[in-house]
N, C-alpha and C. Protein backbone atom coordinates (compact mmCIF):
# COMPACT_ATOMS: atom_id res chain seq x y z
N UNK A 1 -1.00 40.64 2.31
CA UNK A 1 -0.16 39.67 1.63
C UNK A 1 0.42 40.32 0.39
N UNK A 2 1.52 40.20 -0.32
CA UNK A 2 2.36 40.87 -1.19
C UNK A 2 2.86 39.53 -1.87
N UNK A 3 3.23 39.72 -2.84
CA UNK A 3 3.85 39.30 -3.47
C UNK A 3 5.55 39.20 -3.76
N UNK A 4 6.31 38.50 -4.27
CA UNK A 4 7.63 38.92 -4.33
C UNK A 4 7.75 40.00 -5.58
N UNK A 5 8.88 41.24 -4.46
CA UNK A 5 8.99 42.34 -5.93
C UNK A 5 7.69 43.25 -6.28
N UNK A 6 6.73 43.32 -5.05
CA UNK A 6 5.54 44.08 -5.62
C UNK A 6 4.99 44.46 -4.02
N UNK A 7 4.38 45.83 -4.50
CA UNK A 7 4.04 46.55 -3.34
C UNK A 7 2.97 46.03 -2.86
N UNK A 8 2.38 46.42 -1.20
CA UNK A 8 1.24 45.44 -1.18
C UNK A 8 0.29 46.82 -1.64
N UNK A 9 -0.97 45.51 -1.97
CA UNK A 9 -2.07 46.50 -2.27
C UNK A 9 -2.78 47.51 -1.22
N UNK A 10 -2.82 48.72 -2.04
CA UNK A 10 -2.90 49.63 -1.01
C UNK A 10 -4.38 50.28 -1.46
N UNK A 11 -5.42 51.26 -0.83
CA UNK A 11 -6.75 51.72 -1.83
C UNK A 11 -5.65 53.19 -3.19
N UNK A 12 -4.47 53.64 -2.04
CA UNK A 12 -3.76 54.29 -2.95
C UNK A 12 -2.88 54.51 -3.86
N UNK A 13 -2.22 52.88 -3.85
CA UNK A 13 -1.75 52.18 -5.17
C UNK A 13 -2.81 52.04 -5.92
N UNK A 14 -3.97 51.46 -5.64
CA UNK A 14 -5.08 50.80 -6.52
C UNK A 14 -5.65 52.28 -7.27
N UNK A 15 -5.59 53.73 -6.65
CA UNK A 15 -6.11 54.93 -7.11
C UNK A 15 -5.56 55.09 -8.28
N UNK A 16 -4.36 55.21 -8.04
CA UNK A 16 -3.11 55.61 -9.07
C UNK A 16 -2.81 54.68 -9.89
N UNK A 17 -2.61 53.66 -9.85
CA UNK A 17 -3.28 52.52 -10.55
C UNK A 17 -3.96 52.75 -12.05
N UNK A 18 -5.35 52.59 -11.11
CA UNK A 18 -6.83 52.69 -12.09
C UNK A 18 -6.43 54.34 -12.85
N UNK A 19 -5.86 55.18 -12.50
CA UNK A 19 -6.11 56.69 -13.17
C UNK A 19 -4.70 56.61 -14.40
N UNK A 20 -3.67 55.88 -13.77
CA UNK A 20 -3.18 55.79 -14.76
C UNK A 20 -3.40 55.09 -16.44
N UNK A 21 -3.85 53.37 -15.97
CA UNK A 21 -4.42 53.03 -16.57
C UNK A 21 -5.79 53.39 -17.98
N UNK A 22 -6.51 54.69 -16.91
CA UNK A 22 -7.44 55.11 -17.54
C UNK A 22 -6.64 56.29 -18.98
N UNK A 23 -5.70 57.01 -18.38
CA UNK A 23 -4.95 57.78 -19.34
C UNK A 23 -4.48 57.05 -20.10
N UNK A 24 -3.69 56.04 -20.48
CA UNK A 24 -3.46 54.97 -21.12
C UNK A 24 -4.40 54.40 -22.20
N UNK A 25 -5.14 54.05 -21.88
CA UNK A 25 -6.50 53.87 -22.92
C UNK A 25 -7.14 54.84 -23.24
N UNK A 26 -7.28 55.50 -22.60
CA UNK A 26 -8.26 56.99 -23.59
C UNK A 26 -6.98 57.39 -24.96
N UNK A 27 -5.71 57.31 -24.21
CA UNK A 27 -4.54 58.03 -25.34
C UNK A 27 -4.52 57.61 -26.08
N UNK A 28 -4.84 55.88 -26.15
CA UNK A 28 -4.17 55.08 -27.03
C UNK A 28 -5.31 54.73 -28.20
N UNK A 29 -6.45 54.83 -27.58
CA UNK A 29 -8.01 54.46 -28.45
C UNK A 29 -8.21 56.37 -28.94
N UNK A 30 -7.86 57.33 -28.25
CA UNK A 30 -8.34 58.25 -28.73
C UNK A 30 -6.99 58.69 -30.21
N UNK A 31 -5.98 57.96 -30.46
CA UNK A 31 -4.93 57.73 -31.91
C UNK A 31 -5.98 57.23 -32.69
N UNK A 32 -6.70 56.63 -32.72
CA UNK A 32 -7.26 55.48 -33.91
C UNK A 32 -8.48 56.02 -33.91
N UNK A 33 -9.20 56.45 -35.28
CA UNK A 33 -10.37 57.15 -35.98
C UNK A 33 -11.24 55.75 -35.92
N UNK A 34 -10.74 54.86 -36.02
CA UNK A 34 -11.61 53.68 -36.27
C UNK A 34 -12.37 53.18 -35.28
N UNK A 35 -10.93 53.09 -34.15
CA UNK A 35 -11.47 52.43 -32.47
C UNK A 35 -12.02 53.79 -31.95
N UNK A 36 -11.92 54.67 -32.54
CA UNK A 36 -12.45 55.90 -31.30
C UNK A 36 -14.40 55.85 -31.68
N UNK A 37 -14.58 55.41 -33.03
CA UNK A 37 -15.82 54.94 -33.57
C UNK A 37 -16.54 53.74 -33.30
N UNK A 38 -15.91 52.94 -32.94
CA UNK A 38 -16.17 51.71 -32.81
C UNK A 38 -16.88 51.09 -31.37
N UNK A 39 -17.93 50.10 -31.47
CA UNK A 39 -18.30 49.98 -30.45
C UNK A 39 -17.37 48.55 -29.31
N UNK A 40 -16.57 48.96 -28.60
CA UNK A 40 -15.81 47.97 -27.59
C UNK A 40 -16.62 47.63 -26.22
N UNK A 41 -15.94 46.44 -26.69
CA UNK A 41 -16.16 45.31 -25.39
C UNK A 41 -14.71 45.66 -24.74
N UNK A 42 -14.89 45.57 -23.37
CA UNK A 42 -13.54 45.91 -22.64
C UNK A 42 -13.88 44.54 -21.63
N UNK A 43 -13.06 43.15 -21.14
CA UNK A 43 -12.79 42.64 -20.00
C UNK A 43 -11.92 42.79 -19.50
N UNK A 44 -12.33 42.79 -18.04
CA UNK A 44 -11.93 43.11 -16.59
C UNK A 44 -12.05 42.15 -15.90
N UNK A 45 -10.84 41.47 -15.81
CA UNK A 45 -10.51 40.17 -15.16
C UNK A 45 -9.34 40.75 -13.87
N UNK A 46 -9.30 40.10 -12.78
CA UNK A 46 -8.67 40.17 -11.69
C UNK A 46 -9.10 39.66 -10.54
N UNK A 47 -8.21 40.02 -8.88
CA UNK A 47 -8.79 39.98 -8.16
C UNK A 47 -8.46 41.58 -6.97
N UNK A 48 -9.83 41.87 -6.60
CA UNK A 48 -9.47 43.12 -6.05
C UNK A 48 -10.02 42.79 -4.17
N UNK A 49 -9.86 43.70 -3.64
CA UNK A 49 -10.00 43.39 -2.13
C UNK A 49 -11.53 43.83 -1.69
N UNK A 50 -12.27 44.19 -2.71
CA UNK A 50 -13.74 44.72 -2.10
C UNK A 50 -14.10 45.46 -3.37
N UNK A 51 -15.67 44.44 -2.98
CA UNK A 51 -16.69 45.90 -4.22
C UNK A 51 -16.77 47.02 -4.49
N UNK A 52 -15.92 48.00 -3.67
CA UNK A 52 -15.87 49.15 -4.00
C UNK A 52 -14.95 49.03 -5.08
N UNK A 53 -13.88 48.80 -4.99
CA UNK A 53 -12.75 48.98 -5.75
C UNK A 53 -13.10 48.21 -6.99
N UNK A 54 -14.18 46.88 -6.85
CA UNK A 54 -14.77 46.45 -8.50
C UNK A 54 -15.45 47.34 -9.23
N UNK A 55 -16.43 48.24 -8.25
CA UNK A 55 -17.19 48.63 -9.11
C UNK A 55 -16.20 50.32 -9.35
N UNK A 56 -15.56 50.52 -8.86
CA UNK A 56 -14.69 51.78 -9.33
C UNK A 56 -14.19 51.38 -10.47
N UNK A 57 -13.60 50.25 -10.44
CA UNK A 57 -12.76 49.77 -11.78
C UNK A 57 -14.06 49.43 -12.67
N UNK A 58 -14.70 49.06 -13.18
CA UNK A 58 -15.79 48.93 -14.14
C UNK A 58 -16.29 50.28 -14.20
N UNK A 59 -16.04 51.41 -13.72
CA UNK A 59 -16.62 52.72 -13.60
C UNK A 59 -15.75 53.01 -14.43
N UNK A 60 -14.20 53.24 -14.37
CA UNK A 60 -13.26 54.00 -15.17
C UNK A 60 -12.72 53.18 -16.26
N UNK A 61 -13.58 51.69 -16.38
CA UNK A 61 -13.31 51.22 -17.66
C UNK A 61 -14.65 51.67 -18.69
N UNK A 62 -15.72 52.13 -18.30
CA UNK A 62 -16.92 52.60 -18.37
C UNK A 62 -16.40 54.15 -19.08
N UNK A 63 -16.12 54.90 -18.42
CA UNK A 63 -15.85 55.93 -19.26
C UNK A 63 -14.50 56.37 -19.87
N UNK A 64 -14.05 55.40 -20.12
CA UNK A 64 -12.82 55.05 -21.33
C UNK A 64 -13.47 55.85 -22.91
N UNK A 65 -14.44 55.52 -22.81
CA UNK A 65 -15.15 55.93 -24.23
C UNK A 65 -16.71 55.71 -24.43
N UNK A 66 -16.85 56.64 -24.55
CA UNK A 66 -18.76 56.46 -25.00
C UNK A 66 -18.87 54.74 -26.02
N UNK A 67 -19.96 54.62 -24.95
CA UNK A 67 -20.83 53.09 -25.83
C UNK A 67 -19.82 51.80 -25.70
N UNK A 68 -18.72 52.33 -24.08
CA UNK A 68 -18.04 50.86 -24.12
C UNK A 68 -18.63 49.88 -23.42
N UNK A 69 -19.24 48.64 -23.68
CA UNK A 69 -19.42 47.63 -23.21
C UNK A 69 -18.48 46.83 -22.41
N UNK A 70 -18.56 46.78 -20.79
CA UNK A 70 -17.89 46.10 -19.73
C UNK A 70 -17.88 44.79 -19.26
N UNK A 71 -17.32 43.63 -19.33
CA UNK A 71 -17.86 42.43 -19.35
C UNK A 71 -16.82 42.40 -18.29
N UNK A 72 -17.34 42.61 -16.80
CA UNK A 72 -16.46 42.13 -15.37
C UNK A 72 -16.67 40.99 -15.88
N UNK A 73 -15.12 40.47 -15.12
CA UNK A 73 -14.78 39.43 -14.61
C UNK A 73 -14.25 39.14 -13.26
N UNK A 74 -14.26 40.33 -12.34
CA UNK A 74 -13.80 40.80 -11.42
C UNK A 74 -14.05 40.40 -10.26
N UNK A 75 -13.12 39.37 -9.75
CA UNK A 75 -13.17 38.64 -8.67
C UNK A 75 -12.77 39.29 -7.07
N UNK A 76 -14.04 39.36 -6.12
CA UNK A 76 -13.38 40.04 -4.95
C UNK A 76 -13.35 39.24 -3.65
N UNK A 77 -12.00 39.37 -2.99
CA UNK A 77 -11.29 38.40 -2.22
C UNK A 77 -10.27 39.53 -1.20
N UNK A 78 -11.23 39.50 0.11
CA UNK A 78 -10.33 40.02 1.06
C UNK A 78 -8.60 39.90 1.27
N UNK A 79 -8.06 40.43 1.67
CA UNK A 79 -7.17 40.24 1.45
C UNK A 79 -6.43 39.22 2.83
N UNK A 80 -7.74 39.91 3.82
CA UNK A 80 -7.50 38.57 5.17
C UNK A 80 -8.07 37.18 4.39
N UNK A 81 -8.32 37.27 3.53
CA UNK A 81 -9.07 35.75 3.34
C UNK A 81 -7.59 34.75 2.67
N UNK A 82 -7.80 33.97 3.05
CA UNK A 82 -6.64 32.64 2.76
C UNK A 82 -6.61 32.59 1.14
């Protein structure tokens, strides 16, 4: 199922995805002396197609930065499911 204007989810959209994402936040927290010190809470809200792909994503929000605290919210929902 797709959306309008959006690719369907693929495990290799979702790769490239999550790796981009991850460069993104390391770049942007590793600018700031303060947040690069600081202890973060990161939530992870969505819905993904299987536990693998939750717990990958809580993995590479996990090593974003030493001592980040992960608070899933991460809802998983086949994508055959209605």
């Amino acid at each position: 199922m797709t959306q309008k204007n959006k690719k369907p989810i693929t495990l290799a959209n979702t790769e490239k995805a999550n790796a981009e994402l991850e460069k993104e936040v390391n770049a942007k927290i590793a600018t700031d002396g303060e947040l690069k010190a600081a202890k973060l809470i990161v939530s992870l809200r969505g819905t993904v197609p299987s536990d693998g792909l939750r717990s990958k994503a809580v993995a590479l929000a996990k090593s974003a930065q030493a001592d980040v605290l992960v608070n899933d919210q991460i809802k998983v929902k086949s994508i055959a499911d209605p």
